[in-house]
N, C-alpha and C. Protein backbone atom coordinates (compact mmCIF):
# COMPACT_ATOMS: atom_id res chain seq x y z
N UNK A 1 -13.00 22.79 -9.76
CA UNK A 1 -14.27 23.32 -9.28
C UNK A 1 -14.55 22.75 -7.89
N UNK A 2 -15.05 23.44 -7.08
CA UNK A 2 -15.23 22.89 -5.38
C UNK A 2 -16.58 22.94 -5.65
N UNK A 3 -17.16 22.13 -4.91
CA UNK A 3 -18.45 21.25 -5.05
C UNK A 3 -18.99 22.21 -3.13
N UNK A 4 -19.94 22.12 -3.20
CA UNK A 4 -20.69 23.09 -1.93
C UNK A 4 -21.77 22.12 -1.96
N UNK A 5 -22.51 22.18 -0.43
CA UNK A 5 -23.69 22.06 -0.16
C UNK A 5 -24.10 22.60 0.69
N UNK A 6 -25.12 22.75 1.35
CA UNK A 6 -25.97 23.41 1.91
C UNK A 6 -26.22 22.81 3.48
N UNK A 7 -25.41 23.60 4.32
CA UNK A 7 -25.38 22.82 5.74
C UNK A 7 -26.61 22.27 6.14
N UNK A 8 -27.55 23.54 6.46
CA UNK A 8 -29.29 22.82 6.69
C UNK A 8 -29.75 23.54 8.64
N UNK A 9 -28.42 24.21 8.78
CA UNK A 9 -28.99 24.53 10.18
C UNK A 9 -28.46 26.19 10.35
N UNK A 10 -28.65 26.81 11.39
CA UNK A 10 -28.30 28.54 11.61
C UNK A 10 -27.04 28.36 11.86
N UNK A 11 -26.27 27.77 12.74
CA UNK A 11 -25.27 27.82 13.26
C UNK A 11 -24.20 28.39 12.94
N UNK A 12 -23.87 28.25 11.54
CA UNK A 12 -23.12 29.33 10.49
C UNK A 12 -23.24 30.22 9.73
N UNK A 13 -24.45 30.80 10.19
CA UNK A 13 -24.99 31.89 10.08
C UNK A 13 -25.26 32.94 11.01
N UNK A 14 -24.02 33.89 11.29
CA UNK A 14 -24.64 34.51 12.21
C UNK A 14 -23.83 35.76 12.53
N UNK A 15 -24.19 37.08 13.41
CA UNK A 15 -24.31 37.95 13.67
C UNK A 15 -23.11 38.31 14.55
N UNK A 16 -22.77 37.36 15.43
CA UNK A 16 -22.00 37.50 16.57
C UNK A 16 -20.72 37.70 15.93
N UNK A 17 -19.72 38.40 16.73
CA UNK A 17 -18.64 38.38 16.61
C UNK A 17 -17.57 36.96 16.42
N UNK A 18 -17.79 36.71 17.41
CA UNK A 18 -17.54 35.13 17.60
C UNK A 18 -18.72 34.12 17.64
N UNK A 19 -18.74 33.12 16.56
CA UNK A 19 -19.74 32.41 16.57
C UNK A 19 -19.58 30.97 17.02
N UNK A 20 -18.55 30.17 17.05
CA UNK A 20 -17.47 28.91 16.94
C UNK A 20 -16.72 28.68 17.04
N UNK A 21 -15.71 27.46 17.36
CA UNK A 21 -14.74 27.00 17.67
C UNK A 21 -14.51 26.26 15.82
N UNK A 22 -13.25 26.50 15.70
CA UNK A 22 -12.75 25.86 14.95
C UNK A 22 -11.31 24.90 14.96
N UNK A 23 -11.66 23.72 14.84
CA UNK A 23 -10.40 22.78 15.44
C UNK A 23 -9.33 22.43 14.23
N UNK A 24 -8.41 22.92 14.02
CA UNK A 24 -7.34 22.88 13.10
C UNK A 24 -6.53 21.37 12.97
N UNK A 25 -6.52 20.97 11.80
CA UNK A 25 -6.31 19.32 11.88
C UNK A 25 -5.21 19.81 11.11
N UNK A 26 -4.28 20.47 10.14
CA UNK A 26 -3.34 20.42 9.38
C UNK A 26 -1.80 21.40 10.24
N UNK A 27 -0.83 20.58 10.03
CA UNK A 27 0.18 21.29 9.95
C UNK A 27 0.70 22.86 9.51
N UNK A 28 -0.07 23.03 7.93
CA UNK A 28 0.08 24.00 7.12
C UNK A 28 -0.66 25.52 7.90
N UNK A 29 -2.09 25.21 8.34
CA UNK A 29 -2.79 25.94 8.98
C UNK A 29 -2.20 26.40 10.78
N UNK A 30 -2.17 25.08 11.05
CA UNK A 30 -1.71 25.21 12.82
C UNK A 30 -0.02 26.15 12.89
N UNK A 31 0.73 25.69 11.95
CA UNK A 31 2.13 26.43 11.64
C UNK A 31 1.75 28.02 11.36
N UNK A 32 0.74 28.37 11.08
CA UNK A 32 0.48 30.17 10.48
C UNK A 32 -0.16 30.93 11.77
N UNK A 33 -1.00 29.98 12.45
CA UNK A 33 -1.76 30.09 13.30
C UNK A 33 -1.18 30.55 15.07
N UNK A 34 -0.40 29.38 14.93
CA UNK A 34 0.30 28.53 15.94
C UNK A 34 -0.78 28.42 17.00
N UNK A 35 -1.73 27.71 16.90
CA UNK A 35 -2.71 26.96 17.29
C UNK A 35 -3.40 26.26 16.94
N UNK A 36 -4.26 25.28 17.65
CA UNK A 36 -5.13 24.20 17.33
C UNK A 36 -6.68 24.19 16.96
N UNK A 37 -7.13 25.47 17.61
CA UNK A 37 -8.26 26.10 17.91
C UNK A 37 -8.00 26.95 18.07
N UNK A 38 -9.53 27.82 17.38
CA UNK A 38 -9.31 29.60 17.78
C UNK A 38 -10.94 29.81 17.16
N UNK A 39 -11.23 30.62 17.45
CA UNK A 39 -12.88 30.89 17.82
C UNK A 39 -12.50 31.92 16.26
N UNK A 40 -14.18 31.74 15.53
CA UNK A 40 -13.56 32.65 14.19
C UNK A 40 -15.43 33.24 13.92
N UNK A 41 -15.53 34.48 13.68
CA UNK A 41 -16.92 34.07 13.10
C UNK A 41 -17.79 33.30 12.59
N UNK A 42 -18.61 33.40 11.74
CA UNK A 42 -19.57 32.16 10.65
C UNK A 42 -20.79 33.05 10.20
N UNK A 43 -20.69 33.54 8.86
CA UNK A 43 -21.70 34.12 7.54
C UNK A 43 -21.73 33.18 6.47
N UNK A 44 -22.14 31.60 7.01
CA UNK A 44 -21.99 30.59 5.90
C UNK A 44 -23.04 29.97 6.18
N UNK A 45 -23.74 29.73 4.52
CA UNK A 45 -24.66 28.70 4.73
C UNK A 45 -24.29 27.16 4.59
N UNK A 46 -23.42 27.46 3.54
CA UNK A 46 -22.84 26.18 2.59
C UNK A 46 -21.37 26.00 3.19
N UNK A 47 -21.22 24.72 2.81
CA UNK A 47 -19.68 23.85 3.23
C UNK A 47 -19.10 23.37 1.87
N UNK A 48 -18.01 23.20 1.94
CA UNK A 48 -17.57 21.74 0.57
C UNK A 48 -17.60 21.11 0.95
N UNK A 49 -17.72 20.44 0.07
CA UNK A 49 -17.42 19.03 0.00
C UNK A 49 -16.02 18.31 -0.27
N UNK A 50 -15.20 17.24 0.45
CA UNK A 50 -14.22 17.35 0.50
C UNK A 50 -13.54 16.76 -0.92
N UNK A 51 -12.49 16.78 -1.49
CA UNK A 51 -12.13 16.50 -2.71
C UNK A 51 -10.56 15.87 -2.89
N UNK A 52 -10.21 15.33 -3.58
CA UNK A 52 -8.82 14.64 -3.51
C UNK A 52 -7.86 15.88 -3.99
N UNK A 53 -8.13 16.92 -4.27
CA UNK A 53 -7.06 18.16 -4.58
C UNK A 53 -6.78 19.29 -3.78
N UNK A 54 -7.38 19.01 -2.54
CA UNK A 54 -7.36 20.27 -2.03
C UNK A 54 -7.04 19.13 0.10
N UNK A 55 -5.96 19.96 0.65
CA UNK A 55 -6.19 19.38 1.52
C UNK A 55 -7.14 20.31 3.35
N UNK A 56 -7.82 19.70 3.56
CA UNK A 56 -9.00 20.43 4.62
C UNK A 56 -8.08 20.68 5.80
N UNK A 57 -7.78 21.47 6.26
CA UNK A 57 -7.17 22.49 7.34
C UNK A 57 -8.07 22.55 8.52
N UNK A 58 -9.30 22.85 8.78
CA UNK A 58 -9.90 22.73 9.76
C UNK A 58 -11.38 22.63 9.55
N UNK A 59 -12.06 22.10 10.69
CA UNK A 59 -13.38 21.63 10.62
C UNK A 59 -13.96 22.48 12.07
N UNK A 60 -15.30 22.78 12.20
CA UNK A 60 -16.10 22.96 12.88
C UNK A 60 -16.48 21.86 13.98
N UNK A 61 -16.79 22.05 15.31
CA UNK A 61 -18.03 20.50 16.44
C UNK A 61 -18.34 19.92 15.14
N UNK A 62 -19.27 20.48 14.56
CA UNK A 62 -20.11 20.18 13.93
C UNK A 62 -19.81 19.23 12.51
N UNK A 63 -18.29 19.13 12.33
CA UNK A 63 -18.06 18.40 11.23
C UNK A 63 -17.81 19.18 9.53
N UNK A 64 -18.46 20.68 10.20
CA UNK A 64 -18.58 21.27 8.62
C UNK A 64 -17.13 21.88 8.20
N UNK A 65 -16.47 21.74 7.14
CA UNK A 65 -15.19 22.04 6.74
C UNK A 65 -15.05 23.31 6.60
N UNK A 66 -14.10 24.26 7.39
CA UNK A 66 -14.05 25.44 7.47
C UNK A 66 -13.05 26.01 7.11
N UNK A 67 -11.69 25.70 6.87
CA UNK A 67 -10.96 26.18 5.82
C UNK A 67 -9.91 24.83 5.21
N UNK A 68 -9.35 24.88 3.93
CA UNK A 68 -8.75 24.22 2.84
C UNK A 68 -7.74 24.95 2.28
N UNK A 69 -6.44 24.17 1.76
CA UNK A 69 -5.54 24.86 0.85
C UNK A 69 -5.26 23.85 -0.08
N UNK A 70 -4.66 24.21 -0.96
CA UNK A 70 -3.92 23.23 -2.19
C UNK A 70 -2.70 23.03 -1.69
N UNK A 71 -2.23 21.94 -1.82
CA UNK A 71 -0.50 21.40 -1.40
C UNK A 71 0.03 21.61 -2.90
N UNK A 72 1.33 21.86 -2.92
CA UNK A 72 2.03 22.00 -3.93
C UNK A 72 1.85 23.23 -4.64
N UNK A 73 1.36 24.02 -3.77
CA UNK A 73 1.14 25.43 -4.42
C UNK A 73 1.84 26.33 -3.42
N UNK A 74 1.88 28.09 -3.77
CA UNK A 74 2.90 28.93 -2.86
C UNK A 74 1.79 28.99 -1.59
N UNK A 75 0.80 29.78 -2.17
CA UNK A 75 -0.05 29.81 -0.68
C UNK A 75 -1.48 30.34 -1.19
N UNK A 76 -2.30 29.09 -1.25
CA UNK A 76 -3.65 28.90 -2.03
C UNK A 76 -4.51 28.62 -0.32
N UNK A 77 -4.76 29.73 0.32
CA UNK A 77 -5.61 29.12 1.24
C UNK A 77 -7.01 29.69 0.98
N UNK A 78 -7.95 28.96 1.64
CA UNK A 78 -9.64 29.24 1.76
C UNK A 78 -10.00 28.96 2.98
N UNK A 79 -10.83 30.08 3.66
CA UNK A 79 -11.41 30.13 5.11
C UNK A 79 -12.82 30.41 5.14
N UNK A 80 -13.56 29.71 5.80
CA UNK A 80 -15.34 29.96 5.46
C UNK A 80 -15.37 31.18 6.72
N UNK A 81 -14.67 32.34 7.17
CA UNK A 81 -14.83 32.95 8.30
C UNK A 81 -14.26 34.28 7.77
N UNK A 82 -14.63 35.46 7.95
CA UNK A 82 -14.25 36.66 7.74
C UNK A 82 -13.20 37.64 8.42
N UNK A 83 -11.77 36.29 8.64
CA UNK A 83 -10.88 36.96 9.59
C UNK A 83 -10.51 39.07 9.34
N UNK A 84 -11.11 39.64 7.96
CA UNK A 84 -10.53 41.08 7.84
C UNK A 84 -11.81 41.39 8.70
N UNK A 85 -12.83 40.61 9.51
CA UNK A 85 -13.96 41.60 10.56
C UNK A 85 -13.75 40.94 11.92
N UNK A 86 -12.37 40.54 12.38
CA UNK A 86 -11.97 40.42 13.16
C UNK A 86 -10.60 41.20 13.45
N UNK A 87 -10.04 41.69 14.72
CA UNK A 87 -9.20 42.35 15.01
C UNK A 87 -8.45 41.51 16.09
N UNK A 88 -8.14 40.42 15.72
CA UNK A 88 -7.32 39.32 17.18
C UNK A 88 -6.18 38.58 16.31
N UNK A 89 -5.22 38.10 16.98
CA UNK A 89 -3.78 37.41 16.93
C UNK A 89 -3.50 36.92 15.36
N UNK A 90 -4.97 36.10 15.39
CA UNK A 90 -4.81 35.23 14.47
C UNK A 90 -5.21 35.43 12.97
N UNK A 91 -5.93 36.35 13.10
CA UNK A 91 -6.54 37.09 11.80
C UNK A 91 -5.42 38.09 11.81
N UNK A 92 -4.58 38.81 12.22
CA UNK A 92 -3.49 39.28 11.80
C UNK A 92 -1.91 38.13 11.45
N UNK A 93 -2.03 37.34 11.77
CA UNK A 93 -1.03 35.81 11.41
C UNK A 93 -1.48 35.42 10.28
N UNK A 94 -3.10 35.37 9.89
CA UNK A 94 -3.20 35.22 8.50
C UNK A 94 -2.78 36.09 7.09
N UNK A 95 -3.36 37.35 8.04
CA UNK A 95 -2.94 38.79 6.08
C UNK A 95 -1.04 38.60 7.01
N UNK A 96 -0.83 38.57 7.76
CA UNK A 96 0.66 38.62 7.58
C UNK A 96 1.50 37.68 6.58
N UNK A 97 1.21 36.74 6.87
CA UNK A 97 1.36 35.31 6.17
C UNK A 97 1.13 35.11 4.53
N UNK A 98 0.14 35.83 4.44
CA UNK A 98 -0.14 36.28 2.67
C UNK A 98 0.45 37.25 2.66
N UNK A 99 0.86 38.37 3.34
CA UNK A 99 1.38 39.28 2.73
C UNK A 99 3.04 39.00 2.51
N UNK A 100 3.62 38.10 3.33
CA UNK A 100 4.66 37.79 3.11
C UNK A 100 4.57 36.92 1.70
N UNK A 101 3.92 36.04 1.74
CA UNK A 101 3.95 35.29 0.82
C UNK A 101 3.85 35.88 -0.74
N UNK A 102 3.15 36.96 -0.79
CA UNK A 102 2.81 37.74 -1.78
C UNK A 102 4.35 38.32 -2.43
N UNK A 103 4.97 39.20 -1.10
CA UNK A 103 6.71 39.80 -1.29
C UNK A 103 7.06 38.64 -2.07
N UNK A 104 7.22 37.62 -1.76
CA UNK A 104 8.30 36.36 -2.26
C UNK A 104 7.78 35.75 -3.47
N UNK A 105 6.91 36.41 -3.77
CA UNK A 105 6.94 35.85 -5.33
C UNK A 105 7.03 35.89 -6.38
């Protein structure tokens, strides 16, 4: 079970196309990506909380955890950003990436 709380400000909430920078701290993520940063929407109120089973992929300025996967799994990822209402590089590197992953299993 992933544990959530409640950020407390607008910032991830919002309208714009692009709302944020998101800074990619994992291998697993930056390897799909092939970047460090990449600007992603935000329709989030709530964050997790971080947990010893799941490892955090990237964070927000702001500290709030914005996407997570499970290690030791085929390809368990979670993104707090709506890359299918985006049309750029990287939101197509992601459904590519599952969709491959999907073939191979």
């Amino acid at each position: 079970m992933i544990k959530l709380f409640l950020i407390g400000n607008d910032k991830h909430n919002s309208l714009d196309k692009y709302s944020h920078c998101i800074n990619i701290t994992s291998n697993f993520l930056s390897d799909i990506l092939e970047s460090n940063c990449i600007m992603v929407n935000s329709r989030h109120k709530f964050t997790v909380v971080k947990e010893d089973y799941f490892v955090v992929d990237a964070y927000s300025d702001d500290g709030v955890i914005e996407a997570i996967h499970l290690p030791n799994k085929k390809f368990i990822l979670g993104v707090q950003w709506h890359p299918e209402n985006l049309d750029d590089e990287f939101s197509q590197k992601l459904f590519s990436t599952f969709i491959e992953q999907c073939k191979n299993s």
